[in-house]
Protein backbone atom coordinates (compact mmCIF):
# COMPACT_ATOMS: atom_id res chain seq x y z
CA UNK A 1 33.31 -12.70 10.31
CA UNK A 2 33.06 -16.34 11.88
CA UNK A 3 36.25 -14.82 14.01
CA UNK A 4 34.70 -11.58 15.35
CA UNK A 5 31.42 -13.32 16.12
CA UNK A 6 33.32 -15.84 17.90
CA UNK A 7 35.65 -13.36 19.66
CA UNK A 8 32.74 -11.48 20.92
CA UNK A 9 30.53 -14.48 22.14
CA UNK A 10 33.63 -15.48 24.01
CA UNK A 11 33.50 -12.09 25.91
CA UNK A 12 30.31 -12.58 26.51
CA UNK A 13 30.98 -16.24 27.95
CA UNK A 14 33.75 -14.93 30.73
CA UNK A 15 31.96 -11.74 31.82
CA UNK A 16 28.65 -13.76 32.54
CA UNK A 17 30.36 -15.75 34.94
CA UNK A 18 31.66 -13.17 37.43
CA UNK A 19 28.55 -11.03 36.72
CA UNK A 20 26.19 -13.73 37.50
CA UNK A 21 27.91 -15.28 40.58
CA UNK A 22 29.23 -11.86 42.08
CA UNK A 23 25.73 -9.50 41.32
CA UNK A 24 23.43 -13.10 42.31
CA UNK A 25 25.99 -14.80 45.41
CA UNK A 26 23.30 -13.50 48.08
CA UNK A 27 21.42 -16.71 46.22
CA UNK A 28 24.44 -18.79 47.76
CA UNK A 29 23.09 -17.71 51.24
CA UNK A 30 19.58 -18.89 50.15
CA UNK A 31 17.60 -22.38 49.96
CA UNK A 32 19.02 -24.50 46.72
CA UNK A 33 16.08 -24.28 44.43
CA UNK A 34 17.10 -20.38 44.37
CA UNK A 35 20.69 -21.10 43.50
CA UNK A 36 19.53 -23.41 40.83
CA UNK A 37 17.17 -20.60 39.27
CA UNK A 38 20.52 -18.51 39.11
CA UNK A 39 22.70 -21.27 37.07
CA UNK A 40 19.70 -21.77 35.05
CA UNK A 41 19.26 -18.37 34.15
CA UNK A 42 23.38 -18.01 33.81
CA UNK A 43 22.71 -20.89 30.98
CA UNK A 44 19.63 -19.06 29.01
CA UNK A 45 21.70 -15.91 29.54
CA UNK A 46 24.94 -18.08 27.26
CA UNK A 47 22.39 -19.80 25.13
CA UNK A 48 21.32 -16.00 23.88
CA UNK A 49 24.28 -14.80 23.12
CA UNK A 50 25.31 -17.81 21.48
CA UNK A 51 22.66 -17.54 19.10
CA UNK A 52 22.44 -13.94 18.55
CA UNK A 53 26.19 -13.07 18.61
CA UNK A 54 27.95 -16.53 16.97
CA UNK A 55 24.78 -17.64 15.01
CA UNK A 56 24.47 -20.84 16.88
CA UNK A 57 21.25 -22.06 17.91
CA UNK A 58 19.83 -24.87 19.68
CA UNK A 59 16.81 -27.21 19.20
CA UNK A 60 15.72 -29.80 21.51
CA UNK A 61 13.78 -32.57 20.04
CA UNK A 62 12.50 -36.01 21.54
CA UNK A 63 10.69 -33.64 24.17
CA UNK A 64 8.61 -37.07 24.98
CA UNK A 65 11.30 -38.36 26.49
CA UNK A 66 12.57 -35.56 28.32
CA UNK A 67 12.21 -36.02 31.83
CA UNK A 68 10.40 -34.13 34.27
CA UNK A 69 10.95 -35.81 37.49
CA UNK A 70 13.41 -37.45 39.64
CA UNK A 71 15.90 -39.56 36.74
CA UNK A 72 19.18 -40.56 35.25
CA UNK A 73 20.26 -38.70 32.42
CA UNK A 74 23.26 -40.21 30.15
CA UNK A 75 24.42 -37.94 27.80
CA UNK A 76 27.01 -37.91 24.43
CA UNK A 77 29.82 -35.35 25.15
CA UNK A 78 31.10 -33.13 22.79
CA UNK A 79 32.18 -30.16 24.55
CA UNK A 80 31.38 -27.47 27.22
CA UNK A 81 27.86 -26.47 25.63
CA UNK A 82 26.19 -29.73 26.20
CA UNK A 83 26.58 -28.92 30.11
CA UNK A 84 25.35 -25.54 29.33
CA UNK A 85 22.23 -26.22 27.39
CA UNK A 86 21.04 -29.23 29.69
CA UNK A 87 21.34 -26.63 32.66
CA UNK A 88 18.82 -24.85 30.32
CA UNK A 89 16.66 -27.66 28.73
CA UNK A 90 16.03 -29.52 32.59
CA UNK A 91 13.85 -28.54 35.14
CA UNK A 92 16.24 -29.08 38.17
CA UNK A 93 19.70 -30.48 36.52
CA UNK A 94 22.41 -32.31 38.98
CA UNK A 95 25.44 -33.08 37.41
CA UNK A 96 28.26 -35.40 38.05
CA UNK A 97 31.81 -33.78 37.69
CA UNK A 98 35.25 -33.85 38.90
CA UNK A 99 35.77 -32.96 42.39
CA UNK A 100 38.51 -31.01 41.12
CA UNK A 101 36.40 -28.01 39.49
CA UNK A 102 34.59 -27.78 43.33
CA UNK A 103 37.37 -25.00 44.35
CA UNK A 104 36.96 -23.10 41.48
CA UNK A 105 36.08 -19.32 42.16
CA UNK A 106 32.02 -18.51 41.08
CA UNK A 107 31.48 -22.11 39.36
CA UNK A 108 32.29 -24.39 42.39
CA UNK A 109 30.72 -22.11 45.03
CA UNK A 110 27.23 -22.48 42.91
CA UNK A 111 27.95 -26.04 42.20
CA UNK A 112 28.56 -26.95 45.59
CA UNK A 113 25.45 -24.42 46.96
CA UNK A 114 23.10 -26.63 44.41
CA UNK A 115 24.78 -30.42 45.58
CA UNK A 116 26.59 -31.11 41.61
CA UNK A 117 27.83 -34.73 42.36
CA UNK A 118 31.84 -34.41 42.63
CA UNK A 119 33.33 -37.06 42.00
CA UNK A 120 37.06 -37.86 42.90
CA UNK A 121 38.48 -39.56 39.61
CA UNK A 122 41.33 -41.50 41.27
CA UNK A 123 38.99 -43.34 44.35
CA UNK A 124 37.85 -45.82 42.41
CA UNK A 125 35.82 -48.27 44.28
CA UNK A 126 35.39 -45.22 47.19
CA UNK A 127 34.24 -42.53 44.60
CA UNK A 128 31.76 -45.30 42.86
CA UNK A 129 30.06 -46.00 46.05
CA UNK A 130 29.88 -41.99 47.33
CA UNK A 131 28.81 -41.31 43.71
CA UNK A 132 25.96 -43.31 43.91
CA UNK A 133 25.05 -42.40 47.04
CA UNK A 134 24.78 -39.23 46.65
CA UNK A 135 22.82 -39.47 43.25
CA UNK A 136 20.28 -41.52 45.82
CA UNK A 137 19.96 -38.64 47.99
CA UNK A 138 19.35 -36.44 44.91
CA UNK A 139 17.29 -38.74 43.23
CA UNK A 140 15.04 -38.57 46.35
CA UNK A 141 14.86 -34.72 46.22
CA UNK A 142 13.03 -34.78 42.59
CA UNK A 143 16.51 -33.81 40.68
CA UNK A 144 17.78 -34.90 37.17
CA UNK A 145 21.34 -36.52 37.56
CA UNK A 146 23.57 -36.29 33.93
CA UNK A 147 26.24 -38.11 33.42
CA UNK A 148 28.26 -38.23 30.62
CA UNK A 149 29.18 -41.95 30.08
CA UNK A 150 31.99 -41.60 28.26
CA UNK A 151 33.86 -39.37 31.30
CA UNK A 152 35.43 -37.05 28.80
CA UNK A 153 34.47 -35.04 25.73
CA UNK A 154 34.75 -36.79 22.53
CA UNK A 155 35.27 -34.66 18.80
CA UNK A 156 32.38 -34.96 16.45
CA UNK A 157 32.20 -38.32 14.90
CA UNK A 158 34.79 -40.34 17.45
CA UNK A 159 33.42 -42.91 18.83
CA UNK A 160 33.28 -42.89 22.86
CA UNK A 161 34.78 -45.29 25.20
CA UNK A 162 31.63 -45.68 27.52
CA UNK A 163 33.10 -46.27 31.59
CA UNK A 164 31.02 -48.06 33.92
CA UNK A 165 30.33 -45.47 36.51
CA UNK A 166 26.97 -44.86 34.79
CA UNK A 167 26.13 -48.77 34.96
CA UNK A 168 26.74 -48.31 38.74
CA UNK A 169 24.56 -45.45 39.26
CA UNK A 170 21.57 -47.15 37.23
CA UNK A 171 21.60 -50.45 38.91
CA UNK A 172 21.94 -48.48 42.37
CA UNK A 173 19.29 -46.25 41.63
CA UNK A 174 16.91 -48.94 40.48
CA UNK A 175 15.50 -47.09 37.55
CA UNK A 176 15.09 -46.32 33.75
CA UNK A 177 17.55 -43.62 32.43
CA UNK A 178 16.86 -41.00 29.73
CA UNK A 179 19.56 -40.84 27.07
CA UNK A 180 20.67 -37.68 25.38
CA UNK A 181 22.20 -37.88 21.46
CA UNK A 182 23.64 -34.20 20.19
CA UNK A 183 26.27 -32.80 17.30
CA UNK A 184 26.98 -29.96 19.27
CA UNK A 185 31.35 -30.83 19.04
CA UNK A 186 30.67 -29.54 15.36
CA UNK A 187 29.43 -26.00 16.37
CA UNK A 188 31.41 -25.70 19.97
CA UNK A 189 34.47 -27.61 19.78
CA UNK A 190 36.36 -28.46 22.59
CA UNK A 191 39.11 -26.62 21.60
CA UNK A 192 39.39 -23.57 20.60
CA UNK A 193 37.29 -20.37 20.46
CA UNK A 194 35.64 -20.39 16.99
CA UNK A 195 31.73 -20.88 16.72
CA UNK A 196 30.84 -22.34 13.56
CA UNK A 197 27.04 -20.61 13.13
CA UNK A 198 24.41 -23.13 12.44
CA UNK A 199 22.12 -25.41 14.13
CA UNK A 200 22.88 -27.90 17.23
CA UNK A 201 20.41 -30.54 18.38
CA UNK A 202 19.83 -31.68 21.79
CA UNK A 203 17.78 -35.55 20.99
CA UNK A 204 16.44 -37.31 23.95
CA UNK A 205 16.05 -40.64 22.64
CA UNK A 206 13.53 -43.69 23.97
CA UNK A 207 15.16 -44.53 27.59
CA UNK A 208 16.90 -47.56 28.68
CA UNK A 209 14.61 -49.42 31.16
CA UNK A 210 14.98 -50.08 34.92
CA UNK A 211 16.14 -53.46 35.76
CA UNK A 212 18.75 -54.60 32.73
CA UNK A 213 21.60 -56.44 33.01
CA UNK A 214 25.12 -54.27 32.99
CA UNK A 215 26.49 -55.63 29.69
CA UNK A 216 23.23 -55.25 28.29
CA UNK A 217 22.50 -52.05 29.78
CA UNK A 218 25.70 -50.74 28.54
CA UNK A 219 25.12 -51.91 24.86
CA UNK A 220 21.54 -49.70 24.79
CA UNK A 221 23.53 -46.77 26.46
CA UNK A 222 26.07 -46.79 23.40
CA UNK A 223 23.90 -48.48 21.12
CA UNK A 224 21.53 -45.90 21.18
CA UNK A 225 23.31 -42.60 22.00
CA UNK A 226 26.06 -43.43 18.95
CA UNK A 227 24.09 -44.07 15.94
CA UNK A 228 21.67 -40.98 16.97
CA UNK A 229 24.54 -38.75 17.73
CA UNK A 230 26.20 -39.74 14.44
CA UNK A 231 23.03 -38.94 12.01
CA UNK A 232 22.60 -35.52 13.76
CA UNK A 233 26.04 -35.12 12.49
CA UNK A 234 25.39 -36.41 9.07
CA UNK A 235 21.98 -34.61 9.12
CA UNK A 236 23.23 -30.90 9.40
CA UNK A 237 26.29 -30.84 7.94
């Protein structure tokens, strides 16, 4: 049963995308708040039939913390649904990703229409200093930047090797950052197309403040994001 569900959620997952960006692309021609309403609704749209077709719902708790306005987001990464339920969960989401997915047919032309941060891997010093300068500009325009600290998805109870890009964006952007704990690896893996039906957890957790040193900054990020993601994990199994 866990294989049909799956199966079918999958078909759900790869017809949304052309029927969202080819029936909505007039929003492409429109200001970016209108684009963004179209991802947005894309995400809700998955988030439905992942609950109603593979049996896998999501919670968000730590709604305190959540924020509202203009801020830095660092998130744990498990797998493609923690990019598609923060689309959902935040008011005006900007993520930074590869400048590789930017050609992409329907996902870069929306993710370049709403100003995603891309981010070319390989430029090192370059790609730090355009990354953070365009999470300024966004910043400035009210947006939520997410990062995902650890630069690639990690499997349920690994450990992450946390990069420093994030550190550079924070002490750039001169302000606190919200940090994001989930177990949602254990019901989406990265691999694969099985759904395993049950309940994943979006936790915002008490943010680091504006204004800490990068080692120490760093230790909070992982410090805090780790341990939380780890007890969701240990929580719902």
């Amino acid at each position: 049963m866990i294989t049909l569900r799956s199966l079918l959620f999958t078909l759900w997952l790869y017809l949304s995308m052309p029927l969202f960006a080819v029936g909505l692309s007039p929003a492409l021609l429109m200001p970016v708040p209108v684009a963004l309403k179209v991802v947005r609704a894309w995400a809700k749209f998955v988030l439905f039939g992942l609950r109603h077709i593979a049996g896998v719902r999501v919670e968000v708790r730590g709604l305190e913390y959540r924020p509202k306005g203009a801020a830095l987001v660092a998130s744990k990464h498990q797998g493609m649904l923690d990019v598609v339920a923060l689309l959902a969960i935040l008011p005006e989401p900007c993520f930074v990703l590869k400048k590789e997915l930017m050609p992409l047919p329907f996902f870069g032309w929306f993710a370049w229409k709403t100003k995603m941060i891309a981010v070319n891997r390989e430029g090192h010093a370059t790609a730090l200093r355009d990354m953070t300068r365009q999470a300024k500009a966004r910043l400035a325009e009210g947006r939520q930047i997410i990062i995902f600290p650890e630069g690639t998805r990690t499997a349920p109870g690994e450990p992450g090797q946390y990069k420093p890009g994030v550190a550079a964006i924070y002490r750039d952007l001169e302000a606190s950052c919200a940090l994001v704990a989930t177990n949602s690896g254990e019901h989406w893996p990265a691999h694969g197309f099985k759904r395993i039906p049950g309940k994943v957890v979006f936790e915002f957790l008490p943010p680091a403040p504006a204004g800490l040193k990068r080692a120490a900054f760093m230790a909070m990020v992982e410090g805090r994001i780790e341990p939380a993601s780890q007890a969701l994990l240990e929580r719902l199994r």
